[in-house]
C-alpha atoms as a PDB file:
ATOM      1  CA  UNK A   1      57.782 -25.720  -6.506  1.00  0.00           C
ATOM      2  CA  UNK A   2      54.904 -27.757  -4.974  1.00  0.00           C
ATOM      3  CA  UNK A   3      52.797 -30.185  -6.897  1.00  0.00           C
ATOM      4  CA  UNK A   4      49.269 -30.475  -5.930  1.00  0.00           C
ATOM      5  CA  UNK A   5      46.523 -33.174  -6.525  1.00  0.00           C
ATOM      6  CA  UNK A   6      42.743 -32.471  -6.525  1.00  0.00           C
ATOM      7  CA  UNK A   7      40.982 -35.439  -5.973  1.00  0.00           C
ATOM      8  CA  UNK A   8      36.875 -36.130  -6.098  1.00  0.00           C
ATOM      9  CA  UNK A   9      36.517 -32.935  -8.301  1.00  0.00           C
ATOM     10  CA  UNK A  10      32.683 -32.441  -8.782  1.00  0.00           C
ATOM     11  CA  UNK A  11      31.837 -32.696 -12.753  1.00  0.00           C
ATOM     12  CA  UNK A  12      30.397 -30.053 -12.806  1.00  0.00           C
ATOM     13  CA  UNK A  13      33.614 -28.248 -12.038  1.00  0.00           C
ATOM     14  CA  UNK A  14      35.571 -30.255 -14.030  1.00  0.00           C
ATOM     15  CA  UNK A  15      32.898 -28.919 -16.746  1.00  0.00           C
ATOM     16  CA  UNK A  16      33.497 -25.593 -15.714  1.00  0.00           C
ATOM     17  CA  UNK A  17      37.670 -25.578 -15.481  1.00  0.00           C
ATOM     18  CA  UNK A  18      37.371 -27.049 -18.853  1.00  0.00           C
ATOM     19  CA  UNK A  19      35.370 -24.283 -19.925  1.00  0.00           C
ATOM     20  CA  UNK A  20      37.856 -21.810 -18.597  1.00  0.00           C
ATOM     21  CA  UNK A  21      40.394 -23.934 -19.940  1.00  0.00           C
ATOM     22  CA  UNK A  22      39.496 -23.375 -23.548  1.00  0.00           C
ATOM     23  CA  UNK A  23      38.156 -19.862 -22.984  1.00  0.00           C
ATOM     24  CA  UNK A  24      41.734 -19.083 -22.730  1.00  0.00           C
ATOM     25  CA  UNK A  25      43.840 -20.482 -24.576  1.00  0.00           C
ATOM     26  CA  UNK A  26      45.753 -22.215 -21.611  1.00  0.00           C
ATOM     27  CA  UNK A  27      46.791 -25.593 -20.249  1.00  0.00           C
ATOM     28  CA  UNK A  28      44.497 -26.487 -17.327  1.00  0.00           C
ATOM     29  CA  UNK A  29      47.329 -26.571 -14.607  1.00  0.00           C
ATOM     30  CA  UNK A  30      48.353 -23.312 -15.987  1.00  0.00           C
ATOM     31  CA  UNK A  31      44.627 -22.023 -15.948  1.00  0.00           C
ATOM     32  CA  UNK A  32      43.926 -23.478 -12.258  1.00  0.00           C
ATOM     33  CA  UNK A  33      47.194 -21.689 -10.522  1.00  0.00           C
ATOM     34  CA  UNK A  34      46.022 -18.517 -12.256  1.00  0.00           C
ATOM     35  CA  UNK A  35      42.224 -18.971 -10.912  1.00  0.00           C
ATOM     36  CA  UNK A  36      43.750 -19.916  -7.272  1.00  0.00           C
ATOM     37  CA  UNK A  37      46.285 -16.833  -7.780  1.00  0.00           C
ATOM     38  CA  UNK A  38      43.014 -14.426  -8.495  1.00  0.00           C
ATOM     39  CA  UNK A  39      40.680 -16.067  -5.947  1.00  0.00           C
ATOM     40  CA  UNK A  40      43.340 -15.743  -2.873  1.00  0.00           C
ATOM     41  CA  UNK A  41      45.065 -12.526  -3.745  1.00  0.00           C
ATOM     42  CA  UNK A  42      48.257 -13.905  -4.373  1.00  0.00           C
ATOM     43  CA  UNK A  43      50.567 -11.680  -6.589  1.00  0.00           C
ATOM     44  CA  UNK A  44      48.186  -8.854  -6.595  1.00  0.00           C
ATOM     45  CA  UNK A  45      46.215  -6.449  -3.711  1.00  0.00           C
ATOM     46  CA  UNK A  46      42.983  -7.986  -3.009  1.00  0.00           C
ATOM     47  CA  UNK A  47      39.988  -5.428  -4.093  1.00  0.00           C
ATOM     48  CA  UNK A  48      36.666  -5.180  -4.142  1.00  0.00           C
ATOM     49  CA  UNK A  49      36.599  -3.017  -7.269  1.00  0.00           C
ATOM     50  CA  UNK A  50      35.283  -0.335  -5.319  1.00  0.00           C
ATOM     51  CA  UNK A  51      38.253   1.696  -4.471  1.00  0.00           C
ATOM     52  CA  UNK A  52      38.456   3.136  -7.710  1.00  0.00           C
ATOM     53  CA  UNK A  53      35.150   5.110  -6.792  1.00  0.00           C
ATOM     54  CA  UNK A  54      36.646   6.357  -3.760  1.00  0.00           C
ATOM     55  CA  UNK A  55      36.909  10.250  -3.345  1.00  0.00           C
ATOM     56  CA  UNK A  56      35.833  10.854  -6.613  1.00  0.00           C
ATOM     57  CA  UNK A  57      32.487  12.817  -5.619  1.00  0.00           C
ATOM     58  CA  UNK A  58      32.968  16.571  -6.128  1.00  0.00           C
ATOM     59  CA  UNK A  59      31.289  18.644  -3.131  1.00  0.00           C
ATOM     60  CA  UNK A  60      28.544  19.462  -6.119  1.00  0.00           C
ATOM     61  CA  UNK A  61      28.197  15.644  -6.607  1.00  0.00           C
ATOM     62  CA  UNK A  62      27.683  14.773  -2.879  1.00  0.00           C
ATOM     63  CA  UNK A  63      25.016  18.461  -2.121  1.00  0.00           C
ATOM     64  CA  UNK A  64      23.147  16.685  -4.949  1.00  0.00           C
ATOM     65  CA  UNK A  65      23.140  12.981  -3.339  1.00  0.00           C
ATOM     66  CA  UNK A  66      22.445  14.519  -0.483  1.00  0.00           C
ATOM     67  CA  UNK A  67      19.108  16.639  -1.887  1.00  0.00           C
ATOM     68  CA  UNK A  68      18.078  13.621  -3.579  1.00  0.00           C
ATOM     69  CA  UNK A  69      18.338  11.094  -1.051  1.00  0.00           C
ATOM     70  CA  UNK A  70      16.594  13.201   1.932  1.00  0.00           C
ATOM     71  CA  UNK A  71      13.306  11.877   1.685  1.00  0.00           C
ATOM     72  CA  UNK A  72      14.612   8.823   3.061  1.00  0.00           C
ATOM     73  CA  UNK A  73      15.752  10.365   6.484  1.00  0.00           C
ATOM     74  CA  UNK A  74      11.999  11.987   6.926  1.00  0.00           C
ATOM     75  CA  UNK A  75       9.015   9.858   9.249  1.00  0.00           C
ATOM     76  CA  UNK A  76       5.523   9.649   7.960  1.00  0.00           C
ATOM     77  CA  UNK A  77       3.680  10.121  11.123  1.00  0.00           C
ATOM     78  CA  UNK A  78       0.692   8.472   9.138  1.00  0.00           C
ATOM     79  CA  UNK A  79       2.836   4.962   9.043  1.00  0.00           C
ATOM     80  CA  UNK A  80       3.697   4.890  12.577  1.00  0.00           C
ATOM     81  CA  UNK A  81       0.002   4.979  13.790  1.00  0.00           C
END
């Protein structure tokens, strides 16, 4: 394993690590490697949270979208003069 030093950490996050720190329940080191783990992806897929959402429109769902959301594809001839 490597060791790593972090030098000229700002305060404020030092505050903030500190913060996280006590939040829970964890060493710092132990809290920073998992905050550098989630941040970078490492150990886990990298998502956006949206994938969950995908494909789960039934054709009902997207006719309705679709009817609702129509407006928005027709020109006001009145704001183009």
């Amino acid at each position: 394993m490597k060791h790593l030093t972090i030098r000229n950490v700002p305060d404020e996050l030092a505050s903030a690590l500190e913060r996280e720190k006590n939040r829970r329940g964890e060493s710092l080191n132990q809290t920073v490697i998992e905050l550098l783990e989630q941040g970078l992806g490492v150990g886990t897929s990298r998502s956006n949270g949206l994938g969950r959402l995908g494909g789960t429109w039934s054709e009902d769902d997207y006719q309705r979208f679709e009817e609702a959301t129509a407006v928005f594809e027709r020109i006001d001839p009145e704001l183009w003069r």
